[in-house]
C-alpha atoms as a PDB file:
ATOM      1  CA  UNK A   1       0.000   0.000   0.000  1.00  0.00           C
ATOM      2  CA  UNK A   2       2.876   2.437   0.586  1.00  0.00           C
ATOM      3  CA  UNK A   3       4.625   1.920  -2.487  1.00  0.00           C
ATOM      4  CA  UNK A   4       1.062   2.741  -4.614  1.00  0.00           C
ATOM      5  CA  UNK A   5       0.699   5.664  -2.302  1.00  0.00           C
ATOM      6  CA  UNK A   6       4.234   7.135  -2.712  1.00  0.00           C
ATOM      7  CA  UNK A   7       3.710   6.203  -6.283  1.00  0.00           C
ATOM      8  CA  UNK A   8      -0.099   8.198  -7.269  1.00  0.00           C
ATOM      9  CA  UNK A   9       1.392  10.656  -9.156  1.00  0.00           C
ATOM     10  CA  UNK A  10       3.300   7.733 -11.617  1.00  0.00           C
ATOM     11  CA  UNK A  11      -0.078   5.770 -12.237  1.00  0.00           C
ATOM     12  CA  UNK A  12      -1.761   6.927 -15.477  1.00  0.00           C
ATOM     13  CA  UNK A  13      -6.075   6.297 -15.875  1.00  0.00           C
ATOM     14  CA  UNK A  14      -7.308   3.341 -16.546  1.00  0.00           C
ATOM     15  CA  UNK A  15      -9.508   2.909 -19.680  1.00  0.00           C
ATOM     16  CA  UNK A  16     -13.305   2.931 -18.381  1.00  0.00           C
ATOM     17  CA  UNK A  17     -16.095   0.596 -19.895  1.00  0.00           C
ATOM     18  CA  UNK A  18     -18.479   1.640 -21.975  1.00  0.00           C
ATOM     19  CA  UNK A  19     -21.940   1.273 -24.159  1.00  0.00           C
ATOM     20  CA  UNK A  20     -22.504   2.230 -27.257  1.00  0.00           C
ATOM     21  CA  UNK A  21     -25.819   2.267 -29.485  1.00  0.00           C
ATOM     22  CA  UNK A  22     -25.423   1.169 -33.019  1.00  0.00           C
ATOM     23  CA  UNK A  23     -25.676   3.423 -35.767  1.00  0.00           C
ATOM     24  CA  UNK A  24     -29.671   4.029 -36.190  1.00  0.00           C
ATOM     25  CA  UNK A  25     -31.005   1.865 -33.390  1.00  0.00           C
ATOM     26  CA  UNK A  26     -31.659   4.466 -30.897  1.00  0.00           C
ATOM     27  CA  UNK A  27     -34.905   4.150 -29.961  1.00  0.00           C
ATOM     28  CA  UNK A  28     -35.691   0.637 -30.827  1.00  0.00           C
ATOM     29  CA  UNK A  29     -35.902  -2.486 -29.806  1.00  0.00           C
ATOM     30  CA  UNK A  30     -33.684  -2.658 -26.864  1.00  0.00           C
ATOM     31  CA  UNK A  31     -32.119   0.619 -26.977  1.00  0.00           C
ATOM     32  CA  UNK A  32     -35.567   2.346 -26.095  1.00  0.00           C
ATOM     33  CA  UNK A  33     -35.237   5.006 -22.907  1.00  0.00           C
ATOM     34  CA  UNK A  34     -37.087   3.318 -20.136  1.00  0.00           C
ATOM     35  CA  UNK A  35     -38.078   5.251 -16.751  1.00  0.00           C
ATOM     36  CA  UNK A  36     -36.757   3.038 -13.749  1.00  0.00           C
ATOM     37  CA  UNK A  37     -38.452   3.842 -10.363  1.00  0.00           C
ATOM     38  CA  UNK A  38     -39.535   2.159  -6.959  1.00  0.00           C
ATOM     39  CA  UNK A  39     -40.714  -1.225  -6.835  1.00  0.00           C
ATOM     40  CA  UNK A  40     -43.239  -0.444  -4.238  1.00  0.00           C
ATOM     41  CA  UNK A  41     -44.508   1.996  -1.344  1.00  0.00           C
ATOM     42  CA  UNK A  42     -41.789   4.632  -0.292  1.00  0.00           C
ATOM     43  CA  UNK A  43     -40.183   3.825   2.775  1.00  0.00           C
ATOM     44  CA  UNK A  44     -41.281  -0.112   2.978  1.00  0.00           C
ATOM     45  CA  UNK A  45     -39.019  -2.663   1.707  1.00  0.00           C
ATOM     46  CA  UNK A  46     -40.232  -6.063   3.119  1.00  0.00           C
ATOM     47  CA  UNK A  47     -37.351  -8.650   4.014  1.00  0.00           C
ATOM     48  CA  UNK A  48     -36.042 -10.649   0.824  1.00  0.00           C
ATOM     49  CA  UNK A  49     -38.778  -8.634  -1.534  1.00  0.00           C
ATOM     50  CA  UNK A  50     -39.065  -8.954  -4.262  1.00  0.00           C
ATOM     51  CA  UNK A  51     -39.044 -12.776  -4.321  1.00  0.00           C
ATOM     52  CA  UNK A  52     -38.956 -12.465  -8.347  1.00  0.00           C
ATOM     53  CA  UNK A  53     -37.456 -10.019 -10.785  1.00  0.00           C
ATOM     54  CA  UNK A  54     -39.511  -7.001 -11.288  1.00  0.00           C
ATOM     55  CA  UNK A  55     -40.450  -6.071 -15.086  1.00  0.00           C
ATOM     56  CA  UNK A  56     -38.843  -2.658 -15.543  1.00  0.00           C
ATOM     57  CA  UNK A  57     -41.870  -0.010 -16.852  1.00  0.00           C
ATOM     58  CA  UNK A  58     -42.378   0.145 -20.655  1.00  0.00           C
ATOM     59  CA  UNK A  59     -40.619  -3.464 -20.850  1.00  0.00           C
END
């Protein structure tokens, strides 16, 4: 750990991932936008819930 501290300055960035929509397909199929909210009341979340995967909206 002391040598990477001592070192920071040396240690160039790191490439990131990233996503990227093919030419003409924004908008379709699966590269529609989709709202992503709560799966239920504010505030509650009962123990293990949800048992299944919730269907994002506008799946």
């Amino acid at each position: 750990m002391r040598s990477l501290v001592d070192n920071a300055s040396d240690i160039g960035p790191m490439e990131m991932p990233s996503v990227e929509v093919p030419p003409g397909e924004w908008g379709k199929g699966e590269w529609v936008p989709k709202d992503f909210g709560p799966d239920g009341e504010p505030g509650r979340v009962e123990p293990g819930a949800p048992g299944r995967p919730t269907v994002p909206p506008g799946s």
